[in-house]
PDB file of N, CA and C in Angstrom:
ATOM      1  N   UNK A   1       8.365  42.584 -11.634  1.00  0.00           N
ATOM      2  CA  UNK A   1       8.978  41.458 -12.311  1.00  0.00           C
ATOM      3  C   UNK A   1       9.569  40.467 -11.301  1.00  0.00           C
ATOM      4  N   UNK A   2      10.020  40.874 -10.267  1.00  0.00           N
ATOM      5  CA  UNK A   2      11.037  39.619  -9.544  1.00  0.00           C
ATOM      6  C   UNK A   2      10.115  39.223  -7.996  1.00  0.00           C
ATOM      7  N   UNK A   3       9.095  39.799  -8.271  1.00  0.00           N
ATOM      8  CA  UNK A   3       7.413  39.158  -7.541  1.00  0.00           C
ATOM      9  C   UNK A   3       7.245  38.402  -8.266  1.00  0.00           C
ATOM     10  N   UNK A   4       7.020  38.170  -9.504  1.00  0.00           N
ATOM     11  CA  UNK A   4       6.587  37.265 -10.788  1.00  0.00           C
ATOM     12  C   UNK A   4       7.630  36.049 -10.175  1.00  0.00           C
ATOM     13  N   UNK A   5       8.826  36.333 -10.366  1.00  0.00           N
ATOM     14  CA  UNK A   5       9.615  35.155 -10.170  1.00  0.00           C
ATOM     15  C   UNK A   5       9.567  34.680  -8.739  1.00  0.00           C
ATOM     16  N   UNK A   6       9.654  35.595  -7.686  1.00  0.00           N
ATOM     17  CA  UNK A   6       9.396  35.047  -6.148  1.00  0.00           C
ATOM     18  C   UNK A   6       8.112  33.529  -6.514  1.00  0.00           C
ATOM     19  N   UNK A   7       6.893  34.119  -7.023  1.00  0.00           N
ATOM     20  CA  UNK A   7       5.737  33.666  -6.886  1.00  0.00           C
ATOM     21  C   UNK A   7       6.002  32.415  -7.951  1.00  0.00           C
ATOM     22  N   UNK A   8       6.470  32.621  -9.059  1.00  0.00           N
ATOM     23  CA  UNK A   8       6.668  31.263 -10.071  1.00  0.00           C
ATOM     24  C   UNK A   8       7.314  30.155  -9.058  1.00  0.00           C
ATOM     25  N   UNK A   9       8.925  30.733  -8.401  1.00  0.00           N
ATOM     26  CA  UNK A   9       9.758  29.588  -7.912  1.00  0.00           C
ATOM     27  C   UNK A   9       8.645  29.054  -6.660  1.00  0.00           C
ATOM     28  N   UNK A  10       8.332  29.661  -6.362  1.00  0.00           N
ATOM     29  CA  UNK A  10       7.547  28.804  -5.180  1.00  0.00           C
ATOM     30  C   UNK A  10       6.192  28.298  -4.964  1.00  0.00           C
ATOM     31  N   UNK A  11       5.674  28.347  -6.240  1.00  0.00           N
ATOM     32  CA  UNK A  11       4.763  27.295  -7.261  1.00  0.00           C
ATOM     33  C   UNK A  11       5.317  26.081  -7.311  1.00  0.00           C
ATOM     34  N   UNK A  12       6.296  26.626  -8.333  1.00  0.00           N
ATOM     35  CA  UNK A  12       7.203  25.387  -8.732  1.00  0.00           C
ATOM     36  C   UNK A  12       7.385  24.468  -7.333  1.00  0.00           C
ATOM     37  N   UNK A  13       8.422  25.200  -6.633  1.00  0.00           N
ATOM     38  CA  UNK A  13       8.709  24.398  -5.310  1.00  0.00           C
ATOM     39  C   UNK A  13       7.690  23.480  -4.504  1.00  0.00           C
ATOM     40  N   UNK A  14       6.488  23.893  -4.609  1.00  0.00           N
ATOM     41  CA  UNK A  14       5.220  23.279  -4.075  1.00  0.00           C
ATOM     42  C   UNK A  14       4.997  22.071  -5.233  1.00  0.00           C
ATOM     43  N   UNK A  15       4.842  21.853  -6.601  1.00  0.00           N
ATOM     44  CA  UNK A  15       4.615  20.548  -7.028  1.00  0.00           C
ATOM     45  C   UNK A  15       4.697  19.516  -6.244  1.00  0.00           C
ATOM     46  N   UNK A  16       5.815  19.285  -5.754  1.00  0.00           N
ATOM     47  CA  UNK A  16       6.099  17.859  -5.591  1.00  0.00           C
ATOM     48  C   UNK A  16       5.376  17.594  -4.194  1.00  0.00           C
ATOM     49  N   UNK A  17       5.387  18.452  -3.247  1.00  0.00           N
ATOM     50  CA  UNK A  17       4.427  18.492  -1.977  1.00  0.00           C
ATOM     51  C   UNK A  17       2.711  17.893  -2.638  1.00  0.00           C
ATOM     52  N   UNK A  18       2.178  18.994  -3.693  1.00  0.00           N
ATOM     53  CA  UNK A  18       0.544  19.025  -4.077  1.00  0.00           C
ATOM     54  C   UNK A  18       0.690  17.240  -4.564  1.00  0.00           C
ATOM     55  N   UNK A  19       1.554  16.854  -5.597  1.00  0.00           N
ATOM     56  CA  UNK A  19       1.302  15.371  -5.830  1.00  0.00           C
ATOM     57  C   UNK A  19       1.781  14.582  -5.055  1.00  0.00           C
ATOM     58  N   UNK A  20       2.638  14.430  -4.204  1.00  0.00           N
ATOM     59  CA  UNK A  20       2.524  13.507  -2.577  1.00  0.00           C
ATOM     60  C   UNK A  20       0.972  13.751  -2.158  1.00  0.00           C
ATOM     61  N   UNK A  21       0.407  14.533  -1.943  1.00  0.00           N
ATOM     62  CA  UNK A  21      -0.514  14.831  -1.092  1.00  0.00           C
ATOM     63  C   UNK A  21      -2.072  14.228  -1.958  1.00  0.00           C
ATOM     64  N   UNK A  22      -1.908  13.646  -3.285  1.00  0.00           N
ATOM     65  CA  UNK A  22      -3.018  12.983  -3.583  1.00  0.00           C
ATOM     66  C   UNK A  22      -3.071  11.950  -3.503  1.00  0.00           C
ATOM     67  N   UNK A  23      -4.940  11.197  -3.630  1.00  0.00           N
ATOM     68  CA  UNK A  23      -4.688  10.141  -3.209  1.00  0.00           C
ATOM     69  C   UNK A  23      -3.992   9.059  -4.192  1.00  0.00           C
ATOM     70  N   UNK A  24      -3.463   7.608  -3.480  1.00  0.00           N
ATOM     71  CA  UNK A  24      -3.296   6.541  -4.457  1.00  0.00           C
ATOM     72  C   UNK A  24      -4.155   6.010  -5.299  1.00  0.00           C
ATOM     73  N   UNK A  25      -3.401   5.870  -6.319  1.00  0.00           N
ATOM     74  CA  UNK A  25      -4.357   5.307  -7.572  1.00  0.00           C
ATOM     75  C   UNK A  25      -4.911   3.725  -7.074  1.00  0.00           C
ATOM     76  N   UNK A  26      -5.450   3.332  -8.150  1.00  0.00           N
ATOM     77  CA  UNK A  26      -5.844   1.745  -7.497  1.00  0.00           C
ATOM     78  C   UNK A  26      -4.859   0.757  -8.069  1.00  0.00           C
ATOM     79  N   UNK A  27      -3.654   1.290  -9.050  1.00  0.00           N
ATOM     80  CA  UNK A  27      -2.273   0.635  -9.625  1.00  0.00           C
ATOM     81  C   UNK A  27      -1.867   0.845  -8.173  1.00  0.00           C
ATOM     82  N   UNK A  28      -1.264   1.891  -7.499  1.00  0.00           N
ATOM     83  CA  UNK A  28      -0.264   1.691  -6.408  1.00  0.00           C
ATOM     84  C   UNK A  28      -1.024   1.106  -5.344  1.00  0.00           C
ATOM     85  N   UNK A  29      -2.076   0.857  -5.641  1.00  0.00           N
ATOM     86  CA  UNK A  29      -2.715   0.259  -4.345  1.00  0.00           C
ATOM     87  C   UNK A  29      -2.382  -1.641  -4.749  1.00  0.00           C
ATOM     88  N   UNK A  30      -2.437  -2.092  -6.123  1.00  0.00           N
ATOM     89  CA  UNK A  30      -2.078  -3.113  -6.174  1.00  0.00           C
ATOM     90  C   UNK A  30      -1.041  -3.419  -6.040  1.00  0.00           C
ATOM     91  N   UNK A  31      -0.121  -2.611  -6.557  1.00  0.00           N
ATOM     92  CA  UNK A  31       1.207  -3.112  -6.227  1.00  0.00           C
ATOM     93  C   UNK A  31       1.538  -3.082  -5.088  1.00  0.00           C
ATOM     94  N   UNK A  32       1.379  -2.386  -4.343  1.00  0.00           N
ATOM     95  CA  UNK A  32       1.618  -2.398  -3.285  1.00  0.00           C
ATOM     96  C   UNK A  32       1.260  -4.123  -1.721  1.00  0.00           C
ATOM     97  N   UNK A  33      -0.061  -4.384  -2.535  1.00  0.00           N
ATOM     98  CA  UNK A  33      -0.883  -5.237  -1.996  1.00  0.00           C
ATOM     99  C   UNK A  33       0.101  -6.773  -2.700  1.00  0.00           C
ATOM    100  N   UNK A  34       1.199  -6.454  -3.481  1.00  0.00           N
ATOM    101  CA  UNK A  34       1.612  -7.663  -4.530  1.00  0.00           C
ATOM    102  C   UNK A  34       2.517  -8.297  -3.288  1.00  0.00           C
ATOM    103  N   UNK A  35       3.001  -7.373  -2.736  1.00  0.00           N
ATOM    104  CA  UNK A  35       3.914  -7.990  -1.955  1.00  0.00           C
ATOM    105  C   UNK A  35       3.283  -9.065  -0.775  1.00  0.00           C
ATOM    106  N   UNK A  36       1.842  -9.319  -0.603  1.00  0.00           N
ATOM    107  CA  UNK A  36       1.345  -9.965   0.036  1.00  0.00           C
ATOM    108  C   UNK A  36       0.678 -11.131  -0.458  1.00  0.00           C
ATOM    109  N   UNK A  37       0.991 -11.001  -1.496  1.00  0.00           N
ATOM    110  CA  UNK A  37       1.036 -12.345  -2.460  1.00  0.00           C
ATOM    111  C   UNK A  37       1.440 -13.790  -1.655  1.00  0.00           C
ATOM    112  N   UNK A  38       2.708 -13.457  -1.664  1.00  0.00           N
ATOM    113  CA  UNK A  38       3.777 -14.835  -1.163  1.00  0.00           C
ATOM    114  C   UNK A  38       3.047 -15.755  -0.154  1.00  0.00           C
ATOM    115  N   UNK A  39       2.710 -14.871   0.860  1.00  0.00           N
ATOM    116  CA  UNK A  39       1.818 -15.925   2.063  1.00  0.00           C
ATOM    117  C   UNK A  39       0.599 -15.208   1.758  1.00  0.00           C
ATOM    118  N   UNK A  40      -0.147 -14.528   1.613  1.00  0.00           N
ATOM    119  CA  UNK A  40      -1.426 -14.599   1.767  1.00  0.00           C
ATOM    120  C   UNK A  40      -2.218 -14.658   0.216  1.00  0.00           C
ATOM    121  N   UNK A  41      -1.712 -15.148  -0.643  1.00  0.00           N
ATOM    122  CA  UNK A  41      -1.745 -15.658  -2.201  1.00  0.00           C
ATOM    123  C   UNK A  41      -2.641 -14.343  -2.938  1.00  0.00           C
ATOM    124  N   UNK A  42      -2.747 -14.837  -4.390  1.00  0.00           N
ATOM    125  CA  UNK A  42      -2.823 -13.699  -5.046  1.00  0.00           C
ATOM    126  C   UNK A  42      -4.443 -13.504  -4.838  1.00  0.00           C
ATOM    127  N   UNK A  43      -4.520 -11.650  -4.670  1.00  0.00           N
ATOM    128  CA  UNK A  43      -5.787 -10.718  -4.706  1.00  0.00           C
ATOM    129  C   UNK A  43      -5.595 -11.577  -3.311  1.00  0.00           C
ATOM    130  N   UNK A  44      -5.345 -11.966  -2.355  1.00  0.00           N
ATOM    131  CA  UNK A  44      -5.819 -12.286  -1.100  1.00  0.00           C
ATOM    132  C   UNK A  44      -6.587 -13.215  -0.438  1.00  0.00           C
ATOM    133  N   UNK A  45      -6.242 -13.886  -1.692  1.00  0.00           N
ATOM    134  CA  UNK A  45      -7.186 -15.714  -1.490  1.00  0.00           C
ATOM    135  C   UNK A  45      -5.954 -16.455  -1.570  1.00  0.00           C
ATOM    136  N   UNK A  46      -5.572 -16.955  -0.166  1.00  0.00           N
ATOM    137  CA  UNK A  46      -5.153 -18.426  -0.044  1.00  0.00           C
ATOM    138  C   UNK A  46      -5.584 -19.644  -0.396  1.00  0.00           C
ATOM    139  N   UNK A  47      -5.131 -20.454  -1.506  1.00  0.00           N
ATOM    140  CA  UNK A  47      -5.446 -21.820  -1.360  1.00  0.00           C
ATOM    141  C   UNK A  47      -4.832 -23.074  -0.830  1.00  0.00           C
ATOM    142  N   UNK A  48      -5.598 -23.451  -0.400  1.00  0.00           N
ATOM    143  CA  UNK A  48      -4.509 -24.589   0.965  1.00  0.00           C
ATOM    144  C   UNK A  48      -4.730 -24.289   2.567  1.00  0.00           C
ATOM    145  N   UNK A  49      -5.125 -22.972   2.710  1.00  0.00           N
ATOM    146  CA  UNK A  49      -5.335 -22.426   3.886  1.00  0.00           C
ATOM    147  C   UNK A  49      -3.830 -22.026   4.774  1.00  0.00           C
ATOM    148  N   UNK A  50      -3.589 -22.112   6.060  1.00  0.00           N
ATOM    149  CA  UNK A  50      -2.780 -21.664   6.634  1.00  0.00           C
ATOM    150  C   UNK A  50      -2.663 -20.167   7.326  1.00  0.00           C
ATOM    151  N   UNK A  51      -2.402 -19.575   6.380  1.00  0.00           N
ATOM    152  CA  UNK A  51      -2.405 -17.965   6.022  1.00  0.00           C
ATOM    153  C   UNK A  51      -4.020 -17.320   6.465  1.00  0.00           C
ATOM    154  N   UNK A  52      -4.604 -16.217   6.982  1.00  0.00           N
ATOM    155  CA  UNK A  52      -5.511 -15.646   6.788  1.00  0.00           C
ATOM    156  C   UNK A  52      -6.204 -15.548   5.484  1.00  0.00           C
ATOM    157  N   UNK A  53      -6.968 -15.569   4.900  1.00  0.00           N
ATOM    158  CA  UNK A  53      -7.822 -14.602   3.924  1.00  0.00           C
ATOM    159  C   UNK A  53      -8.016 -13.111   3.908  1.00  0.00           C
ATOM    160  N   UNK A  54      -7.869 -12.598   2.587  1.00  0.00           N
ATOM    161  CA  UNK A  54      -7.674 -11.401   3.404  1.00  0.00           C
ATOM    162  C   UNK A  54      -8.750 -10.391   2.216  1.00  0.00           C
ATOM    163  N   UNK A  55      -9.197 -11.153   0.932  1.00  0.00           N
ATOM    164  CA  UNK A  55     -10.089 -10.957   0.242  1.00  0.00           C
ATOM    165  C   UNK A  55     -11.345 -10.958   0.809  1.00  0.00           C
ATOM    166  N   UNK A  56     -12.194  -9.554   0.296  1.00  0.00           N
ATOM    167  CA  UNK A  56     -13.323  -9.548   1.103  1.00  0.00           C
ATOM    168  C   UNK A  56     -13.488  -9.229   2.611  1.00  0.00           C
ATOM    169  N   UNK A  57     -12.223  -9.163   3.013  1.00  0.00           N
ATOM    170  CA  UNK A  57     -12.752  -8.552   4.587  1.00  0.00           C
ATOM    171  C   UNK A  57     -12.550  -7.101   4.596  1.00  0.00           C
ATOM    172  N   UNK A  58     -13.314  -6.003   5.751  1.00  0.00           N
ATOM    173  CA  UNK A  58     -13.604  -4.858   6.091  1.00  0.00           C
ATOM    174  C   UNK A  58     -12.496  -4.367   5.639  1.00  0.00           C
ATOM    175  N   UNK A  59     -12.970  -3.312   4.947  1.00  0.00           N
ATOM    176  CA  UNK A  59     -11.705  -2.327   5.492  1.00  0.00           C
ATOM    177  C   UNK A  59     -11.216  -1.822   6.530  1.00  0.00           C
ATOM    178  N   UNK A  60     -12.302  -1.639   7.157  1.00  0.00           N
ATOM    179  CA  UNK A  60     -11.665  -1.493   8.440  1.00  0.00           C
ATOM    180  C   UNK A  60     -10.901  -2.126   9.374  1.00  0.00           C
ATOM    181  N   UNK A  61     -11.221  -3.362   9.388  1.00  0.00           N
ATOM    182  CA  UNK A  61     -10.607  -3.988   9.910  1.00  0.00           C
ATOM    183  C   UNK A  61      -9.015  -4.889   9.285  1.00  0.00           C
ATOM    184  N   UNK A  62      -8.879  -4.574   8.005  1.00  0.00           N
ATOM    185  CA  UNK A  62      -7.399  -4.888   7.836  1.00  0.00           C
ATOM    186  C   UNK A  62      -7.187  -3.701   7.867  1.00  0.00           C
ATOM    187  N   UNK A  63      -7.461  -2.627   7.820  1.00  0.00           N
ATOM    188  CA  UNK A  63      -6.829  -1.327   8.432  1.00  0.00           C
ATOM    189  C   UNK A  63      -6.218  -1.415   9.979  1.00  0.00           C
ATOM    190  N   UNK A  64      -7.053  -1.870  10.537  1.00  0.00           N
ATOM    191  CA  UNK A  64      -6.527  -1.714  12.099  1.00  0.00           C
ATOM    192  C   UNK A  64      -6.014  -3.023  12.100  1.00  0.00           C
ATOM    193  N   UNK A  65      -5.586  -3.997  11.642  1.00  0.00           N
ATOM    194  CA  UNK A  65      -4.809  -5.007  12.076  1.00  0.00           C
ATOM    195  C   UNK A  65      -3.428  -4.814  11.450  1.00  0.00           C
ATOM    196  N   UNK A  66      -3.692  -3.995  10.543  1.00  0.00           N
ATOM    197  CA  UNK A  66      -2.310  -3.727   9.537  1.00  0.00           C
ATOM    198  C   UNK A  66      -1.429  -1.978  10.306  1.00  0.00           C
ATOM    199  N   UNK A  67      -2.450  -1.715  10.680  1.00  0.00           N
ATOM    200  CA  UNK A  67      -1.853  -0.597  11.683  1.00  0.00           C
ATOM    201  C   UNK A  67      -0.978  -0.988  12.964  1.00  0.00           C
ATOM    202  N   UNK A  68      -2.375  -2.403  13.615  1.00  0.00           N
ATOM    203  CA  UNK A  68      -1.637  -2.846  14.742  1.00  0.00           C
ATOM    204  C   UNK A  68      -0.451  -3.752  14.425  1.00  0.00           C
ATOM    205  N   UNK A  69       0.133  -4.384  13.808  1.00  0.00           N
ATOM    206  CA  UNK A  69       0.985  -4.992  13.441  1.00  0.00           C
ATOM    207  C   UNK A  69       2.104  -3.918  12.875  1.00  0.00           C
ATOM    208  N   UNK A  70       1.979  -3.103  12.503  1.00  0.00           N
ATOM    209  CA  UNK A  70       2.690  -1.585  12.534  1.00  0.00           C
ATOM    210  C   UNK A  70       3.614  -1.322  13.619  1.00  0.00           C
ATOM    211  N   UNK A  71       2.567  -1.120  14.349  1.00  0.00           N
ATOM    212  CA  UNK A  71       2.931   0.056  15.718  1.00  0.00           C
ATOM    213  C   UNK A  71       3.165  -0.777  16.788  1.00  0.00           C
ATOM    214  N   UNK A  72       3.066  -2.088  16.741  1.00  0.00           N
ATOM    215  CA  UNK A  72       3.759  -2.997  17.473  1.00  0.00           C
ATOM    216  C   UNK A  72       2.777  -3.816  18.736  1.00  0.00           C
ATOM    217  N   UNK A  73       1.878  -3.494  18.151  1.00  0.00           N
ATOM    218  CA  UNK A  73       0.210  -3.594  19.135  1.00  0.00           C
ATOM    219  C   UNK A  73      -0.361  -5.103  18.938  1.00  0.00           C
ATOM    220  N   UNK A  74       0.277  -5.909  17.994  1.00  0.00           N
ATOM    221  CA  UNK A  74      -0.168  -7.291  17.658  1.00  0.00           C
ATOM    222  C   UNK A  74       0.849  -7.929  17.511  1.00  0.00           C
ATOM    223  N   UNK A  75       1.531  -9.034  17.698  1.00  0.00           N
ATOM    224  CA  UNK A  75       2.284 -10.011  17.859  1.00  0.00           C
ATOM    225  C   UNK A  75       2.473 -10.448  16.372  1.00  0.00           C
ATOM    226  N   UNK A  76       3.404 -10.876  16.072  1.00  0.00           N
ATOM    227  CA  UNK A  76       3.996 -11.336  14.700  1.00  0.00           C
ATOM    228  C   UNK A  76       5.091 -12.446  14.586  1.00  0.00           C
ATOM    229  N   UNK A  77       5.327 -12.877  13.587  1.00  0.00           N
ATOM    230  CA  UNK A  77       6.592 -13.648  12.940  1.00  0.00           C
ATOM    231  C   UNK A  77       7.047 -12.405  11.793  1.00  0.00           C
ATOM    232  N   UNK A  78       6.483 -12.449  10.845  1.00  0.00           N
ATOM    233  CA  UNK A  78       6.942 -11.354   9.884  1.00  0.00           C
ATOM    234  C   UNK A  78       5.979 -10.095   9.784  1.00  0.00           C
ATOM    235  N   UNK A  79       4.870  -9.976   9.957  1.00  0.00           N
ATOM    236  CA  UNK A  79       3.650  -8.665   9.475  1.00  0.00           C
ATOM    237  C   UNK A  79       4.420  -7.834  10.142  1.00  0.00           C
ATOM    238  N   UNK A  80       4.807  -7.261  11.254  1.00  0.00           N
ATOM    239  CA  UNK A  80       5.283  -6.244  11.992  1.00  0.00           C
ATOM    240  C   UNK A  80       6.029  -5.615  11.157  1.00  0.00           C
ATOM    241  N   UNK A  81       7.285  -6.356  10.663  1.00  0.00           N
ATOM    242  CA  UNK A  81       8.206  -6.102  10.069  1.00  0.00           C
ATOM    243  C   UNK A  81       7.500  -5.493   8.610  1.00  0.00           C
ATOM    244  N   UNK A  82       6.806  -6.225   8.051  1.00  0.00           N
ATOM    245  CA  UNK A  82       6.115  -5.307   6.478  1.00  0.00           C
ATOM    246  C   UNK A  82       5.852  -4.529   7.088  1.00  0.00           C
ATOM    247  N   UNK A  83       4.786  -4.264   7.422  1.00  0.00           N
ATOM    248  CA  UNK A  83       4.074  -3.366   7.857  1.00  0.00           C
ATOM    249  C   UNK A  83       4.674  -2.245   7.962  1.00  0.00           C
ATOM    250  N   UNK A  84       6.059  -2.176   8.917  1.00  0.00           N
ATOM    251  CA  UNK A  84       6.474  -1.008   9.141  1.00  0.00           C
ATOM    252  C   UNK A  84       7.035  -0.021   7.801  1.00  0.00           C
ATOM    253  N   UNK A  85       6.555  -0.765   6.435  1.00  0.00           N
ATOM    254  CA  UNK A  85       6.987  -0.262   5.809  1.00  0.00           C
ATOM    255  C   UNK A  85       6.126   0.718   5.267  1.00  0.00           C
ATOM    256  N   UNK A  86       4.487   0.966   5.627  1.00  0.00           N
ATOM    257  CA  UNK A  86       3.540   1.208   5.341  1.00  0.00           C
ATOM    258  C   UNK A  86       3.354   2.403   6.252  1.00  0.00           C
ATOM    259  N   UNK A  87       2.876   3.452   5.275  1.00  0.00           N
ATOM    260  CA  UNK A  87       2.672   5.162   5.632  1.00  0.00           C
ATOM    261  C   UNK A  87       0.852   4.580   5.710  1.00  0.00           C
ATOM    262  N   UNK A  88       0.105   5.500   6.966  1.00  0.00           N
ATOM    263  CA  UNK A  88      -1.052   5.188   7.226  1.00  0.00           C
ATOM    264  C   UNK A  88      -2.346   5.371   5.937  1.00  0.00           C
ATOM    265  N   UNK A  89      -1.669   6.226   4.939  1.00  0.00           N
ATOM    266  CA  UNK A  89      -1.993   6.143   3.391  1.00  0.00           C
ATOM    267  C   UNK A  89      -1.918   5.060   3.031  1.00  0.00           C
ATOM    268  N   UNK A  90      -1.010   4.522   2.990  1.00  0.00           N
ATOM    269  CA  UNK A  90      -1.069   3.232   2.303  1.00  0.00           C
ATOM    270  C   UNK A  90      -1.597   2.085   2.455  1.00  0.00           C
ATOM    271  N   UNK A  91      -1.574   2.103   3.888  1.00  0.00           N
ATOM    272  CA  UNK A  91      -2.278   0.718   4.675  1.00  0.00           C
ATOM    273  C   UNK A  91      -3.527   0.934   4.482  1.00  0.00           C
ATOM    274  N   UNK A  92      -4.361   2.303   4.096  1.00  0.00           N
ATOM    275  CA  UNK A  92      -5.517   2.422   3.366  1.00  0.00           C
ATOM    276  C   UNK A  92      -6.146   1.882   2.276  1.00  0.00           C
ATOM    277  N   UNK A  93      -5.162   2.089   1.476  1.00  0.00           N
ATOM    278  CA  UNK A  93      -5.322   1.681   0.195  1.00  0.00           C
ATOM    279  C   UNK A  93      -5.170   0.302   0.061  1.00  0.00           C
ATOM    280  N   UNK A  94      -4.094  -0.403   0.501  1.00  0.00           N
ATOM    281  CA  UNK A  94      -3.982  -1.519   0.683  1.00  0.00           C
ATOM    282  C   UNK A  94      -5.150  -2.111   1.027  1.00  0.00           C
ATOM    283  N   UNK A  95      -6.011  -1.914   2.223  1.00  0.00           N
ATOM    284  CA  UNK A  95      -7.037  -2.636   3.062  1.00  0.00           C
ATOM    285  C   UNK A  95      -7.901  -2.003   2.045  1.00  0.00           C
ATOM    286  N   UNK A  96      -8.264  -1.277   1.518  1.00  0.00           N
ATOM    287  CA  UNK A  96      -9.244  -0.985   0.269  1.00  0.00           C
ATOM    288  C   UNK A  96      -9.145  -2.038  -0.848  1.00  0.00           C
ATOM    289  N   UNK A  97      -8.097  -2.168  -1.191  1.00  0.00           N
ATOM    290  CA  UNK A  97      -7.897  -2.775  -2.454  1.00  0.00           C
ATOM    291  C   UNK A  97      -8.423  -4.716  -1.775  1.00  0.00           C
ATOM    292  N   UNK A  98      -7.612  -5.323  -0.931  1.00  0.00           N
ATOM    293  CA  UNK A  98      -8.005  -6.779  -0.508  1.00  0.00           C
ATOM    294  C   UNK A  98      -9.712  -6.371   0.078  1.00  0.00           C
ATOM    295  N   UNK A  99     -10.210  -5.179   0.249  1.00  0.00           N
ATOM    296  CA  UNK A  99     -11.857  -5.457   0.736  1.00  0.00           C
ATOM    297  C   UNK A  99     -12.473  -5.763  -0.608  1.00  0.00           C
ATOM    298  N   UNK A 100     -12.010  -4.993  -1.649  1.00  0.00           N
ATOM    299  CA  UNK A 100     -13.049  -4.952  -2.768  1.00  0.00           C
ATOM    300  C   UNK A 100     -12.890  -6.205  -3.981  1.00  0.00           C
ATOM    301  N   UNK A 101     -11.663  -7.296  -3.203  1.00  0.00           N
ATOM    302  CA  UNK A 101     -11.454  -8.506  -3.823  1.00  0.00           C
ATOM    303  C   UNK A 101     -12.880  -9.361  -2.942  1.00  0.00           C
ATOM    304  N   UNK A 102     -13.005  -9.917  -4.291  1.00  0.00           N
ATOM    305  CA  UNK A 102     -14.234 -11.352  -4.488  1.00  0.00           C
ATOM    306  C   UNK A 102     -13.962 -12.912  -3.986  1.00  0.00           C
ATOM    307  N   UNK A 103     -14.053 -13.001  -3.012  1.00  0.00           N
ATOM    308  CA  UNK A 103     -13.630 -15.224  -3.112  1.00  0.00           C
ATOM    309  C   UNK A 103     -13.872 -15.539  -4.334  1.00  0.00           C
ATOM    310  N   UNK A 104     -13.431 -16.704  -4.777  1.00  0.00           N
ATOM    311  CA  UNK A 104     -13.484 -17.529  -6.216  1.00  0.00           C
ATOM    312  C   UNK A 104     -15.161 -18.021  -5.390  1.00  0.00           C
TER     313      UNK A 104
END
């Protein structure tokens, strides 16, 4: 009986580890991506220009620019600073979500 319970509590205890550990939905991937709204406009199309585009490019490559602006490897005014707010999960999803946006 108190094997039963050893083994229940530390089931239990593991939840919250097993759902951290899946991936992001494509909701937290937008929201997440919302905050890049302001300067790089919505889904990642600037109009007016200024700002990068950020709809439609590689994933890979806003992966590694969003990494390097991270880790302090690219020069900034503000990206550094977001960025650092971004777990290497996320900057995944993120650069997933602006690749699989369309130009107008």
């Amino acid at each position: 009986m108190r094997s039963r319970l050893v083994l229940a509590v530390c089931w239990l205890a593991g939840l919250p580890l097993a759902a951290a550990a899946q991936a992001p939905t494509a909701q937290q991937a937008r929201d997440w991506a919302a905050s890049c709204a302001i300067c790089h406009g919505t889904n990642g199309y600037t109009v007016g220009g200024g700002m990068p585009v950020l709809a439609g490019q590689s994933r890979e490559t806003l992966t590694r620019h969003l990494r390097d602006f991270r880790d302090g490897r690219r020069p900034a005014t503000i990206m550094h600073q977001i960025a650092k707010g971004y777990t290497d999960e996320q900057i995944e999803a993120i650069a997933g979500f602006f690749a699989a946006q369309r130009l107008p």
